[in-house]
Each structure stands twice: as structure tokens, then as C-alpha cells.
C-alpha atoms as a PDB file:
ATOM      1  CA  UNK A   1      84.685 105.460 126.695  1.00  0.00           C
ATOM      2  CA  UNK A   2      86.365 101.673 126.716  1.00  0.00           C
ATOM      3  CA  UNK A   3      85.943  99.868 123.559  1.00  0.00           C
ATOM      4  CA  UNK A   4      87.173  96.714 121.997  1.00  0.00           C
ATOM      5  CA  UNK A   5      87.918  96.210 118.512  1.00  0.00           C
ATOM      6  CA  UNK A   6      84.790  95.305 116.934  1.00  0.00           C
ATOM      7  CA  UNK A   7      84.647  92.495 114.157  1.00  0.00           C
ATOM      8  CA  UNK A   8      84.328  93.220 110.847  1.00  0.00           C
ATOM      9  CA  UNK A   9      80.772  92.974 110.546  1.00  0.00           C
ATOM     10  CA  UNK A  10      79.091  92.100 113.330  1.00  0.00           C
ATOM     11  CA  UNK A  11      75.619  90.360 113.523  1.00  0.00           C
ATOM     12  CA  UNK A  12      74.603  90.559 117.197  1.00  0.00           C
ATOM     13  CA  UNK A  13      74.989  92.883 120.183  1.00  0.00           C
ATOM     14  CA  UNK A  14      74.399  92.798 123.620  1.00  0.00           C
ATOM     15  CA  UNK A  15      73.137  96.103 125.620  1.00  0.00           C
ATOM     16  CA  UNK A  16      72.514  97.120 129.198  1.00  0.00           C
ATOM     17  CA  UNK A  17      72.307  99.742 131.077  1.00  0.00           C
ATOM     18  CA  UNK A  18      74.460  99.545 134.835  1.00  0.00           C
ATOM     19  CA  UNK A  19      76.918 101.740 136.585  1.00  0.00           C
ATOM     20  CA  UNK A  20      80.290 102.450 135.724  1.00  0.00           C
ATOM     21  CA  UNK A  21      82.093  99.968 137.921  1.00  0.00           C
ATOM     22  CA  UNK A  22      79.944  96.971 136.468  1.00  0.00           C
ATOM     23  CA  UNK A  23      80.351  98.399 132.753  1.00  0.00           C
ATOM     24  CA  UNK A  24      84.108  98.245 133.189  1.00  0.00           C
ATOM     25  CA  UNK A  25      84.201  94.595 135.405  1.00  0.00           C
ATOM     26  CA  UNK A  26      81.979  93.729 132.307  1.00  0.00           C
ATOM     27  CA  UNK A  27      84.122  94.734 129.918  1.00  0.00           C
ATOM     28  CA  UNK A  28      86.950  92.933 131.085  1.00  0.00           C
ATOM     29  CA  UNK A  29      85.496  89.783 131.625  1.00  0.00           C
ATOM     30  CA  UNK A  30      83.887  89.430 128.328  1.00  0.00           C
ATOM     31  CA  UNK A  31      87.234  90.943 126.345  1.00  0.00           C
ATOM     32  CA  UNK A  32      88.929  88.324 128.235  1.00  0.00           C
ATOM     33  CA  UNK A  33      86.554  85.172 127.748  1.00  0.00           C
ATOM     34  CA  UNK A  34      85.363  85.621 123.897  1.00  0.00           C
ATOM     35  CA  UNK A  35      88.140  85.722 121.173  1.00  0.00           C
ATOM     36  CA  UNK A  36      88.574  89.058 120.115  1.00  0.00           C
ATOM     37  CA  UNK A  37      88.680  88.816 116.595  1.00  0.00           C
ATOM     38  CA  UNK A  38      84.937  87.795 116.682  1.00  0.00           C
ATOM     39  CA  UNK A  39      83.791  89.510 119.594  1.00  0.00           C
ATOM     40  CA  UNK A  40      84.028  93.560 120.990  1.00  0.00           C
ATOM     41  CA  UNK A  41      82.677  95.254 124.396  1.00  0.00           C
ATOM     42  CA  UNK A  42      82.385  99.004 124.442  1.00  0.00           C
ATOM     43  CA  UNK A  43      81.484 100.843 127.596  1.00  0.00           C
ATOM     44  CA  UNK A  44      80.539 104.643 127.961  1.00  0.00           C
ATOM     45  CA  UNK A  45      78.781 107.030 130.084  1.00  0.00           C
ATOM     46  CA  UNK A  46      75.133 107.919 129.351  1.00  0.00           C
ATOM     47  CA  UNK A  47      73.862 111.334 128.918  1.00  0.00           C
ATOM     48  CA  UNK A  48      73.262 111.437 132.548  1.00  0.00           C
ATOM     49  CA  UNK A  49      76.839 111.219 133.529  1.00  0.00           C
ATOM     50  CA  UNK A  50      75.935 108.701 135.985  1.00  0.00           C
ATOM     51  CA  UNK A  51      74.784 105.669 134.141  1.00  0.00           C
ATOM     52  CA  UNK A  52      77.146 103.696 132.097  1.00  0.00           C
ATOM     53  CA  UNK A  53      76.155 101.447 128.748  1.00  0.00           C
ATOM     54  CA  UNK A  54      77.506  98.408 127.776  1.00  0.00           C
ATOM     55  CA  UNK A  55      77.529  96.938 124.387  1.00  0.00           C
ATOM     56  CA  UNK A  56      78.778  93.578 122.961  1.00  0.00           C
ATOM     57  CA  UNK A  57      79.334  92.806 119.748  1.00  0.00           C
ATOM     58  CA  UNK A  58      79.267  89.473 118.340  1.00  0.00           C
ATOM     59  CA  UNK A  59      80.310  88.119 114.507  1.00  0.00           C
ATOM     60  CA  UNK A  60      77.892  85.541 115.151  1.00  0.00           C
ATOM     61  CA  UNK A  61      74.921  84.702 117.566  1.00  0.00           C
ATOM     62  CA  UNK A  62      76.413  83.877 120.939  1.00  0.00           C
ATOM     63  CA  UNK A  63      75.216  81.730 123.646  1.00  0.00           C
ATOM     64  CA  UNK A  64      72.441  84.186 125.640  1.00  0.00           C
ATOM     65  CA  UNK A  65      72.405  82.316 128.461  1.00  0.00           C
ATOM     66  CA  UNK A  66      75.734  81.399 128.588  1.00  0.00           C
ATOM     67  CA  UNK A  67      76.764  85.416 128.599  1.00  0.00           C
ATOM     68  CA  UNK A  68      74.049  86.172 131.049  1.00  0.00           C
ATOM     69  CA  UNK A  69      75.493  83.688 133.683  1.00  0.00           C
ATOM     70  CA  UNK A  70      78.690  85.179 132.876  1.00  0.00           C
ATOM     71  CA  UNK A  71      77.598  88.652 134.063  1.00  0.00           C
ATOM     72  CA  UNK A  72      75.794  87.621 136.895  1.00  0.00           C
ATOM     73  CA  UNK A  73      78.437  87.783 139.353  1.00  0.00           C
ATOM     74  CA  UNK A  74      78.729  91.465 138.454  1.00  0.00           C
ATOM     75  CA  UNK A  75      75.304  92.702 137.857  1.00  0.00           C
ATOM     76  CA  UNK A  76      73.138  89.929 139.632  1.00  0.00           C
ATOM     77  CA  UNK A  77      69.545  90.224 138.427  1.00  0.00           C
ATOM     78  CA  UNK A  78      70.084  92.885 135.787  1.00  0.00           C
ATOM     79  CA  UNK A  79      71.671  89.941 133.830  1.00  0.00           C
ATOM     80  CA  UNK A  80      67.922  89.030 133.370  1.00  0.00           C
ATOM     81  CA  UNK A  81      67.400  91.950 131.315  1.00  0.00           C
ATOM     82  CA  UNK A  82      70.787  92.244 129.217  1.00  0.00           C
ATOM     83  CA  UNK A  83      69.209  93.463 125.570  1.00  0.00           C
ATOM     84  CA  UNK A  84      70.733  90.560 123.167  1.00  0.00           C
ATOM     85  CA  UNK A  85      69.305  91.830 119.171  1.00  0.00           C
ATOM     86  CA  UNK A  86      70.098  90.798 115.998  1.00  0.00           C
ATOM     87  CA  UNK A  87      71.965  93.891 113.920  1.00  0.00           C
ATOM     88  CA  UNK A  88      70.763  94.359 110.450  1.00  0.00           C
ATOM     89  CA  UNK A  89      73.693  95.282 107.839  1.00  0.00           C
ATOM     90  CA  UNK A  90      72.180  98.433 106.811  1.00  0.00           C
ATOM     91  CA  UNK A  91      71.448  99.915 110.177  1.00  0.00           C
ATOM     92  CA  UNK A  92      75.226  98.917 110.890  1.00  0.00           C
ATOM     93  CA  UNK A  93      76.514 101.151 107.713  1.00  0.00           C
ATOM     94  CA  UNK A  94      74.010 104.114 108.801  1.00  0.00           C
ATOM     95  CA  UNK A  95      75.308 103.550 112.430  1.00  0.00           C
ATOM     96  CA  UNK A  96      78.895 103.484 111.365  1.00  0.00           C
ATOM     97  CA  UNK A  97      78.441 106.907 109.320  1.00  0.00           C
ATOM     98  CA  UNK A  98      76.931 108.776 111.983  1.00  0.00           C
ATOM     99  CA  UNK A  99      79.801 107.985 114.455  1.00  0.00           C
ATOM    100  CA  UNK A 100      82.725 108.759 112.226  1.00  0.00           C
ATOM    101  CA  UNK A 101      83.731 111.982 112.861  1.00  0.00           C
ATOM    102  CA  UNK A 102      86.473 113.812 111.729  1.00  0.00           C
ATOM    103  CA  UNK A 103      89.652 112.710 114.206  1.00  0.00           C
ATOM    104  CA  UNK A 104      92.865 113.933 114.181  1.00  0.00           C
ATOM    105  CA  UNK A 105      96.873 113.489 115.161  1.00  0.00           C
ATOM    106  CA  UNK A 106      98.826 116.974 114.375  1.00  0.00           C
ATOM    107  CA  UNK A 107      98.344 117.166 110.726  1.00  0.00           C
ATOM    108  CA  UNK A 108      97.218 113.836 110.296  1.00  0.00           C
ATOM    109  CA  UNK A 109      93.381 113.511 109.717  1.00  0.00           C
ATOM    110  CA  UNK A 110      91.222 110.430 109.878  1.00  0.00           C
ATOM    111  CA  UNK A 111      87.644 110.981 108.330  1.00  0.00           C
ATOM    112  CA  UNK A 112      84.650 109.631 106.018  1.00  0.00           C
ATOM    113  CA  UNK A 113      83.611 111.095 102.680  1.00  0.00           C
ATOM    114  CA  UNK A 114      81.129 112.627 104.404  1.00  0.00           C
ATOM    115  CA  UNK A 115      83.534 114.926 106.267  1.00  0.00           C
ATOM    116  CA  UNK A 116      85.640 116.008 103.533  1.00  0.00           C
ATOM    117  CA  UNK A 117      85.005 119.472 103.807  1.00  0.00           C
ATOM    118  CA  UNK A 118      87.139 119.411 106.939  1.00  0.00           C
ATOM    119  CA  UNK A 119      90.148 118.436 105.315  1.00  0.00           C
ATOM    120  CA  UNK A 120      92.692 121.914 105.691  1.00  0.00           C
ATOM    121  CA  UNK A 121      95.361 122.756 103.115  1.00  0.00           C
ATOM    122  CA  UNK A 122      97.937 121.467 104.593  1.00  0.00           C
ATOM    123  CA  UNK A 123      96.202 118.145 105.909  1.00  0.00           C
ATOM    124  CA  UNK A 124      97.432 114.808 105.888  1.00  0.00           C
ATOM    125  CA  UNK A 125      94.199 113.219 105.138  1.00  0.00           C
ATOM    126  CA  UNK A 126      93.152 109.506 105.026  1.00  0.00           C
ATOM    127  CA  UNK A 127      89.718 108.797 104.219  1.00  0.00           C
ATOM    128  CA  UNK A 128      87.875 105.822 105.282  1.00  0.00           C
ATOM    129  CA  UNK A 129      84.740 103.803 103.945  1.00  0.00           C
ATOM    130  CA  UNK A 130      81.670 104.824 106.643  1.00  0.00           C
ATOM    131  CA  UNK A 131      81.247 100.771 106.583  1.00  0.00           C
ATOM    132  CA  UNK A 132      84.486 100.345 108.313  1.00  0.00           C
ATOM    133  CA  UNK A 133      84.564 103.286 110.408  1.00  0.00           C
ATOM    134  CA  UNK A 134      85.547 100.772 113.442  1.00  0.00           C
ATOM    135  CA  UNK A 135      89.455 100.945 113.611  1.00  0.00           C
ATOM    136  CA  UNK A 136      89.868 103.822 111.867  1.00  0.00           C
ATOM    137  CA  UNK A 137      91.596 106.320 114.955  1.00  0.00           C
ATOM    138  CA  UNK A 138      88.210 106.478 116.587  1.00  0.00           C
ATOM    139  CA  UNK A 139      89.617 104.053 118.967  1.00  0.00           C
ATOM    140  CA  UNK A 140      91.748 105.450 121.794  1.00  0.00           C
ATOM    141  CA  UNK A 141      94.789 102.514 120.350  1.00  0.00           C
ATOM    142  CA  UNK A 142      94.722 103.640 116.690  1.00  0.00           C
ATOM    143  CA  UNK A 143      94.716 107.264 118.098  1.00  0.00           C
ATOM    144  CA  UNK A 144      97.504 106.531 120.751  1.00  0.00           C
ATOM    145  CA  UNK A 145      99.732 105.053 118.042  1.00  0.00           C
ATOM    146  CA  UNK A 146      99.030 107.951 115.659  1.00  0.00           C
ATOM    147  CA  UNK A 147     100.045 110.364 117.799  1.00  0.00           C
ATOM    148  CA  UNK A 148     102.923 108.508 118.505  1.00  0.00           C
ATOM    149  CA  UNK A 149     103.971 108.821 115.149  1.00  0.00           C
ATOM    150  CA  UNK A 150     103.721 112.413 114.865  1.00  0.00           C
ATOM    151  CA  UNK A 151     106.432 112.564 118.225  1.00  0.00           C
ATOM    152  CA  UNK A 152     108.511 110.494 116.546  1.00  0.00           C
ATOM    153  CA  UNK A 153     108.522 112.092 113.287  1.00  0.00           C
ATOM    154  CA  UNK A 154     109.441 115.178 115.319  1.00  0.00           C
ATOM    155  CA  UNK A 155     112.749 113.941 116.100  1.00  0.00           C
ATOM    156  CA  UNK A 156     113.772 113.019 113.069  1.00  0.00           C
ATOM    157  CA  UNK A 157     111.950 111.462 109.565  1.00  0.00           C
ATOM    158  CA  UNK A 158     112.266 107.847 109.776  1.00  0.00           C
ATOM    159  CA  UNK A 159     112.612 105.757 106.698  1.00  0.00           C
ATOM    160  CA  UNK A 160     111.392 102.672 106.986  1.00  0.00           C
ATOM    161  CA  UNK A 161     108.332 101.840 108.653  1.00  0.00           C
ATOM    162  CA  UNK A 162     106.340  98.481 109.849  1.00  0.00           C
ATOM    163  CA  UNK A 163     102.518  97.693 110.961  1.00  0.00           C
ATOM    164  CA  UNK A 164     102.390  94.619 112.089  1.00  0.00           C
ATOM    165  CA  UNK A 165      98.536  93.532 112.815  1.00  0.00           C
ATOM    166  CA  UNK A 166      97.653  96.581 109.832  1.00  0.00           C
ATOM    167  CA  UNK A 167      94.001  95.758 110.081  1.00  0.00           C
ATOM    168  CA  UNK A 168      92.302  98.555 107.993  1.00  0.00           C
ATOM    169  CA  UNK A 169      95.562 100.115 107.117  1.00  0.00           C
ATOM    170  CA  UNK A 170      95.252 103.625 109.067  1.00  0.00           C
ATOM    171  CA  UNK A 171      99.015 103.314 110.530  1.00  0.00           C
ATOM    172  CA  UNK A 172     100.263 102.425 107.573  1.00  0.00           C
ATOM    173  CA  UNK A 173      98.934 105.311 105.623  1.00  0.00           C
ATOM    174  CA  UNK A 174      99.701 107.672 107.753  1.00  0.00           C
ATOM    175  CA  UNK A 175     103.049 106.836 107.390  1.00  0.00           C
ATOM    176  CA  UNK A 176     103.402 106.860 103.964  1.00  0.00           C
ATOM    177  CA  UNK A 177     101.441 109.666 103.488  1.00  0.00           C
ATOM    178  CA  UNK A 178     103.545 111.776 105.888  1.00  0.00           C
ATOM    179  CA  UNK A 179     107.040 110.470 105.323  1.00  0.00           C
ATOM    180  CA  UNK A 180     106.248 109.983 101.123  1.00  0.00           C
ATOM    181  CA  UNK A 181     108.002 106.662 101.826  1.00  0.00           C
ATOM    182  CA  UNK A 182     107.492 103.119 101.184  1.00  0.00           C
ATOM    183  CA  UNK A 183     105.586 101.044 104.340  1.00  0.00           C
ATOM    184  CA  UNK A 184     105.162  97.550 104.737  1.00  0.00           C
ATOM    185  CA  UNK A 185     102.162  96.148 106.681  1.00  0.00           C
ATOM    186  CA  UNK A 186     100.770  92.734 107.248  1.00  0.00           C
ATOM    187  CA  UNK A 187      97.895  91.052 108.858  1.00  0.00           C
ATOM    188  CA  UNK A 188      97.025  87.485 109.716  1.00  0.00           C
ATOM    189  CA  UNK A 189      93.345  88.182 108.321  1.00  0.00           C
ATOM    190  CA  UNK A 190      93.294  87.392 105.094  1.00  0.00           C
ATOM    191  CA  UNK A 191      90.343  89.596 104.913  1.00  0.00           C
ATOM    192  CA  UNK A 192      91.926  92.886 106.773  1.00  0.00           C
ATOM    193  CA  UNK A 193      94.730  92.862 104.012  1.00  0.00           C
ATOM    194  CA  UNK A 194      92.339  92.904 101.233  1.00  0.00           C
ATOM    195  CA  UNK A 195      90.434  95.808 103.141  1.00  0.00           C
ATOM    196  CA  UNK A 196      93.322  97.834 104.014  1.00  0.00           C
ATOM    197  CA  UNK A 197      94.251  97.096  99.635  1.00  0.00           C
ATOM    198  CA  UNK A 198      91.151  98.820  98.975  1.00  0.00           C
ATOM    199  CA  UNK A 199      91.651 101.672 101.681  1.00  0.00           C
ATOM    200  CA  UNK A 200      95.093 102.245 100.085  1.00  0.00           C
ATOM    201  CA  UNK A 201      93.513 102.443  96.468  1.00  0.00           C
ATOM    202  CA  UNK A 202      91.022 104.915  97.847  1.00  0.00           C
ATOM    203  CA  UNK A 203      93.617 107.446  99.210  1.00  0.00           C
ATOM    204  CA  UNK A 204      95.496 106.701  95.915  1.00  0.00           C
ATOM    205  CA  UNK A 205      98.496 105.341  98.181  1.00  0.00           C
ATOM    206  CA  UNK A 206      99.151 101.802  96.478  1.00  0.00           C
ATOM    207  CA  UNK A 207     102.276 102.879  95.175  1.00  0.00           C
ATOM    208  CA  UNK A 208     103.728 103.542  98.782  1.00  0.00           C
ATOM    209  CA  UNK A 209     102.432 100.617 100.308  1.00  0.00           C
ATOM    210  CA  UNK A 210     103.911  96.863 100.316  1.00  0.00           C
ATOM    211  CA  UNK A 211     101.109  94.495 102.205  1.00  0.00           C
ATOM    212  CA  UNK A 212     101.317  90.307 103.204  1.00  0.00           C
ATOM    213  CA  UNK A 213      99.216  88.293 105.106  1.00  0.00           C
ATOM    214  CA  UNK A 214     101.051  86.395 107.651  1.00  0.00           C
ATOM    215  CA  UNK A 215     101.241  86.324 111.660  1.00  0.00           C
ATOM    216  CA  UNK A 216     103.690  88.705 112.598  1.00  0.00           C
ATOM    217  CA  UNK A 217     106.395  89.592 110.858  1.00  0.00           C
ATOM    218  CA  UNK A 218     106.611  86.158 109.276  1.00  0.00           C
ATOM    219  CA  UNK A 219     106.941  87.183 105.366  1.00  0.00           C
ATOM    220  CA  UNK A 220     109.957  88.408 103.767  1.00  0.00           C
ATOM    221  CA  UNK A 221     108.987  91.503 102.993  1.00  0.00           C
ATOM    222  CA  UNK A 222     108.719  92.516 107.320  1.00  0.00           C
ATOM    223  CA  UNK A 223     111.508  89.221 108.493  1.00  0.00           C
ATOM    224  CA  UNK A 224     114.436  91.580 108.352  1.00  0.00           C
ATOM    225  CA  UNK A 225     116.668  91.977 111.500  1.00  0.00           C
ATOM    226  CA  UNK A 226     117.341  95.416 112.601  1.00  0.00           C
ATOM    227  CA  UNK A 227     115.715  97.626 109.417  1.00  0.00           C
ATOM    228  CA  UNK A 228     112.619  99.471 110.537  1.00  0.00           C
ATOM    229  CA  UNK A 229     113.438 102.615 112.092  1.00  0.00           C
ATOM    230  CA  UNK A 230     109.544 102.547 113.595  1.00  0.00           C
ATOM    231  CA  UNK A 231     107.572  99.441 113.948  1.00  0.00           C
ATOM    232  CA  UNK A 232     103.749  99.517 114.610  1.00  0.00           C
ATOM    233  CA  UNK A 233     102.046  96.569 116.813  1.00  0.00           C
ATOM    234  CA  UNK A 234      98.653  97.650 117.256  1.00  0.00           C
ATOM    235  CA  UNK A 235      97.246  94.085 119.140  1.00  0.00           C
ATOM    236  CA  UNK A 236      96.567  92.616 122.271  1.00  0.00           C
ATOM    237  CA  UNK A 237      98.787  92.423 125.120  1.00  0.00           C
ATOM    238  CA  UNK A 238      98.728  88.149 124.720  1.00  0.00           C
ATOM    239  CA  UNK A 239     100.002  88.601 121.104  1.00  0.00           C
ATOM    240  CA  UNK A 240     102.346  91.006 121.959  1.00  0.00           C
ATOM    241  CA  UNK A 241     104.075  89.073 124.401  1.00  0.00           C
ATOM    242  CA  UNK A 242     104.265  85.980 122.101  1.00  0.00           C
ATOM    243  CA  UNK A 243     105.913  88.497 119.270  1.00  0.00           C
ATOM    244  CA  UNK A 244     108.149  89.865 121.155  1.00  0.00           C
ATOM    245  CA  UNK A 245     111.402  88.086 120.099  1.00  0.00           C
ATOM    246  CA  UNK A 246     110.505  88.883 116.422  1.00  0.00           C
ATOM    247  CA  UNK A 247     109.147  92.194 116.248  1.00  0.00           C
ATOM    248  CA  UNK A 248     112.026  93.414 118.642  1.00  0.00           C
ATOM    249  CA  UNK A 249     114.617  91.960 116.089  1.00  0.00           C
ATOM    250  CA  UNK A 250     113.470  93.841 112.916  1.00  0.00           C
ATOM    251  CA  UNK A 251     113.789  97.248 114.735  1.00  0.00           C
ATOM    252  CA  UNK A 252     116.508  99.407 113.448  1.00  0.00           C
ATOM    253  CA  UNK A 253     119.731  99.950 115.709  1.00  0.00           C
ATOM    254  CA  UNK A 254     118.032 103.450 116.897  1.00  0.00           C
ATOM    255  CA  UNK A 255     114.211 102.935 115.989  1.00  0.00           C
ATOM    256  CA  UNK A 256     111.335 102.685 118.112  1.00  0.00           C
ATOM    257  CA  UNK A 257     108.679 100.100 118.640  1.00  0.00           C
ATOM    258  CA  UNK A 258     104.950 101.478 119.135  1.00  0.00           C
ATOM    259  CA  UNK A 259     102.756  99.184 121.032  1.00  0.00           C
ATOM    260  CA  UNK A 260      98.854  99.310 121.827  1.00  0.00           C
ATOM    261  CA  UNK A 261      95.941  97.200 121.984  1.00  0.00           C
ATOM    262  CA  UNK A 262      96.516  97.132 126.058  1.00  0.00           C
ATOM    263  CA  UNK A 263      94.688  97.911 128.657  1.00  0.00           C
ATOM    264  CA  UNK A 264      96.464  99.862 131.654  1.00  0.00           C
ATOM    265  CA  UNK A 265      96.716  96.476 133.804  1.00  0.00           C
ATOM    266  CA  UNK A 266      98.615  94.663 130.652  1.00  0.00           C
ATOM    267  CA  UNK A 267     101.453  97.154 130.382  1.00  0.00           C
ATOM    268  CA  UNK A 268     103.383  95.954 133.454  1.00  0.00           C
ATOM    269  CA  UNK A 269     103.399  92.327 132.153  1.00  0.00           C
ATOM    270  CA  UNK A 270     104.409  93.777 128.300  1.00  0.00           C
ATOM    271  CA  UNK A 271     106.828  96.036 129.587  1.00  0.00           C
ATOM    272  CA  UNK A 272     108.695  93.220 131.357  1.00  0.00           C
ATOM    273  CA  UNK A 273     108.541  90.669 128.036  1.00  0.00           C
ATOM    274  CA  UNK A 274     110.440  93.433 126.316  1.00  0.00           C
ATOM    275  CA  UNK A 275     112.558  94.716 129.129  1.00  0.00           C
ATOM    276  CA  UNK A 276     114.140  91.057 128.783  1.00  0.00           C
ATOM    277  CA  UNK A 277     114.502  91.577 124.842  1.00  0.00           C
ATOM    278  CA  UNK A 278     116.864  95.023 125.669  1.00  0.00           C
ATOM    279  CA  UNK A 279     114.278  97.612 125.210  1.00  0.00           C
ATOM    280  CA  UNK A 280     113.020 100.046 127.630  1.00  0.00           C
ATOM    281  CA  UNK A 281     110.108 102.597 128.213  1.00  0.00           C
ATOM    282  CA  UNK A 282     111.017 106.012 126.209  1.00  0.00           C
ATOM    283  CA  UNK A 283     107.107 107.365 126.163  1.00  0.00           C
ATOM    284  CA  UNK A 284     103.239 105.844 127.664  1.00  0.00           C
ATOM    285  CA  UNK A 285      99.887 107.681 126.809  1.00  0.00           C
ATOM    286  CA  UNK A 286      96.811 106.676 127.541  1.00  0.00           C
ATOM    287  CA  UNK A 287      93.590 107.518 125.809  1.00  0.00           C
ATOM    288  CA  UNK A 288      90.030 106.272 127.046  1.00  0.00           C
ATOM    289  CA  UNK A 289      91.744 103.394 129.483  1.00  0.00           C
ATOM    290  CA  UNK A 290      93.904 102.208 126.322  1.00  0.00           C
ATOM    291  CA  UNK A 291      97.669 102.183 127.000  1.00  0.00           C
ATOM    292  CA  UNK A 292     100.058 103.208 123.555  1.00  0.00           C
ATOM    293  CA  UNK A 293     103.854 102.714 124.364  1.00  0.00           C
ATOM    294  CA  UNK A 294     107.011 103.696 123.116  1.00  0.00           C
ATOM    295  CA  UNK A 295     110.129 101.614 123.083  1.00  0.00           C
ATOM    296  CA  UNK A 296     113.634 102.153 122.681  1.00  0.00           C
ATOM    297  CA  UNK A 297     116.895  99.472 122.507  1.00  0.00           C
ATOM    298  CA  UNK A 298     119.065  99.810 125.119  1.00  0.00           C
ATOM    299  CA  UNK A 299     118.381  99.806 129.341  1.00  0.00           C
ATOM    300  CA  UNK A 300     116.073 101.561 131.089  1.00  0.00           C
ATOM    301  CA  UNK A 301     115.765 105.358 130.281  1.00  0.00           C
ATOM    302  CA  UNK A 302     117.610 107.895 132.188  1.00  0.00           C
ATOM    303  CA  UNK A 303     116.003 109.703 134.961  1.00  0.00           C
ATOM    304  CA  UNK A 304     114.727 112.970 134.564  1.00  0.00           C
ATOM    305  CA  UNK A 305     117.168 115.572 136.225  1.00  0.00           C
END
């Protein structure tokens, strides 16, 4: 599956059935031409294991004619039949609760009320309104960077940790819920910071958690050269780019930067932009198409003997 990060609560989507090669050229053209804060394409395999769905999600009605001349190129005449509906707010919730399952990073667990029976003893559980399921570590980013986490806490227990772009918070409770430490996180969406407030008041991790709403680490609480020994960016490869002088000069001396929100095709471009702020590669996964990576300062990484 290839998802987008869908908005908040979207009121239109788009559907059609093609094959896998169009659902992925679709997906990239429409990620790329609609900003993403208002606008998400998923793309997974049907059933069949042959034919491939795309949706599109939309915060508010698009331009059906506009989008279907936009496909053409790809699909030719099945553009004629793209599905555009209108999404009613309850059948969003119900939808949302049916497709949050349980997901997890070593002892870190991502799940709805609905699902608390599968919380084990000695769990690290975050629970997350069904409504907002979107975000949440369902998507192969969130996941990436989660696991990336649980390496890094591995090698040692870092102290102070950053989420830049925090959206519904999962990063930064994770954190603090595994390191019992306090995390700052921010988000230019006014909106996202009062949602990840209320996600941190359900897990009954307000204490541990210092938020702002800013663009990137523009607020004093995250402006601090060279203190967070692991600083979260979970964006868009554009964004990332752009942020690169600042969120590379709040890491700590020997702390690592996680990156996601990219697609396999952005991380030669990203790596680059931070090769020429002094950091290099240490660790890349990718989950469903979506790139997570792991930087270190200093030059490239040695070579494995």
C-alpha cells in the first residue's frame, strides 16, 4: 500500500479502479500537484492481487474535471469513470475505526480503545481517538520513524528528544512514554497541536510533553543549537530540504536526525541537502514505498568490512 497523509477531515474522495503501474503514476502526480495538507492519494492492491485502487482525498470539493484531465495521460478513458463522492462525517469515524488496528514498534503499541485488550504487560501503549486514526503508525512514515526510535534507544537512552511537524503527537509519545523524559514537539497547524494536546491528555502524558505551534523549530522551546540527542522530522521531502540548516543545528554533538515523509525517489535529493550540512547516512528502511532515514554528524559512514 502507498498512502499520503490524509487531511484532517476530509469531505471528498476520488476512487478508481486501474492497474498497479497507473495507481502509482497516479499517486505521484496528484501528491505532487495538490497541497498536501488538504489533499491525500492512497493506492493498494485489490483482493485479486492484480487490480490496484486508488483513492483521493480532498478537505474540500476539488475541481472534477480538472483532476480527470489530470489523469488522463495515465489512464486515458478510465478518467471518464474516476468515482468523485461526497464523504459523510459519520461514515468517516466508522471507516476510521474499522481500519485501526493494533500496530506495533518493539514494545511500543499504537491502537484505538477498541483494541485495548491487546495491550501486554509490559507494553508501551499509546491510544488514539478512532476519528484520527490517519497518522497514527498506520502509515508506513509514522511506522518507519517508530521503529527508528526503538534502534536508537538500543544504543543508548537519549535524553532529549524533538518532533518537528508532531501532527497527532504519536512520535512524541512514544518518546516520552519510553524514555519517562520530557519531549518537545511543534507543528505549524494550529489545529494538529491542539489535537496532539488532547492525545497527550488521553494517554495521561501532559506532564512529559512541552508543545508550540510554529514552522520548524522556530519557538524557543525547539531553537536550541546542538541539544536534542534525537530529532523527529516526519514531512515531505520539499520541507525537509528547506529545514535543513535549522533542524541540523539543534541536534546534539552525537544525536541522530530521523527523517520521513519521502518517497524512495526524494531520498537522493534529501540526502545530498544534508550531506552539505555535515551529516551522513547511518540507517534507511523502507515500509510500503515510504523511505525513514537515519542521520548522523560527521562524513559519510564507514564501509562495512
Amino acid at each position: 500500500m502507498l498512502e499520503g497523509l490524509p487531511p484532517h477531515r476530509p469531505t471528498h474522495v476520488l476512487r478508481l479502479l486501474t492497474d498497479e503501474r497507473s495507481a502509482r503514476a497516479m499517486t505521484d502526480i496528484l501528491g505532487e500537484m495538490f497541497d498536501p495538507t488538504e489533499t491525500a492519494v492512497a493506492a493498494f492492491e485489490a483482493e485479486d492481487g492484480v487490480t490496484w485502487r486508488l483513492e483521493a482525498y480532498f478537505a474540500e470539493a476539488p475541481d472534477e474535471e480538472m483532476v480527470r484531465e489530470l489523469i488522463r495521460p495515465i489512464v486515458g478513458d478510465q478518467a471518464d469513470v474516476a468515482d468523485f463522492q461526497t464523504i459523510d462525517q459519520q461514515d468517516w469515524v466508522r471507516a476510521s475505526l474499522e481500519g485501526l488496528k493494533p500496530v506495533r514498534a518493539g514494545r511500543i503499541l499504537v491502537h484505538g480503545a477498541h483494541d485495548r485488550a491487546h495491550v501486554r504487560a509490559n507494553d508501551l501503549p499509546i491510544e488514539i481517538e478512532a476519528a484520527l486514526a490517519f497518522g497514527t503508525g498506520h502509515h508506513g512514515t509514522t511506522l518507519g520513524c517508530l521503529r527508528a526510535l526503538v534502534a536508537a534507544m538500543k544504543r543508548g537512552r537519549p535524553a532529549r528528544v524533538l518532533d518537528v511537524g508532531t501532527g497527532t503527537g504519536i512520535l512524541a509519545f512514544a518518546a516520552a512514554r519510553a524514555l519517562r523524559s520530557t519531549v518537545v514537539a511543534g507543528d505549524l497547524d494550529p489545529e494538529a497541536v491542539l489535537t496532539a494536546r488532547a492525545n497527550a491528555r488521553l494517554n495521561g502524558l501532559t506532564p512529559w510533553l512541552r508543545l508550540y505551534q510554529g514552522p520548524g523549530v522556530q519557538h524557543a522551546l525547539a531553537n536550541r543549537p546542538r541539544r536534542f540527542d534525537v530529532v523527529f522530522a516526519n514531512i515531505l521531502a520539499r520541507p525537509l530540504k528547506r529545514l535543513a540548516p535549522s533542524l541540523t543545528a539543534v541536534v546534539a554533538e552525537s544525536g541522530v536526525l530521523i527523517l520521513s515523509g519521502l518517497i524512495e525517489r526524494d531520498v537522493p535529493g534529501v540526502l545530498s541537502t544534508y550531506r552539505h550540512r555535515g551529516f551522513h547516512l547511518a540507517e534507511k528502511g523502507v515500509i510500503e514505498g515510504w523511505a525513514t532515514l537515519v542521520l548522523r554528524r560527521g562524513g559519510a559512514a564507514p564501509r562495512p568490512r
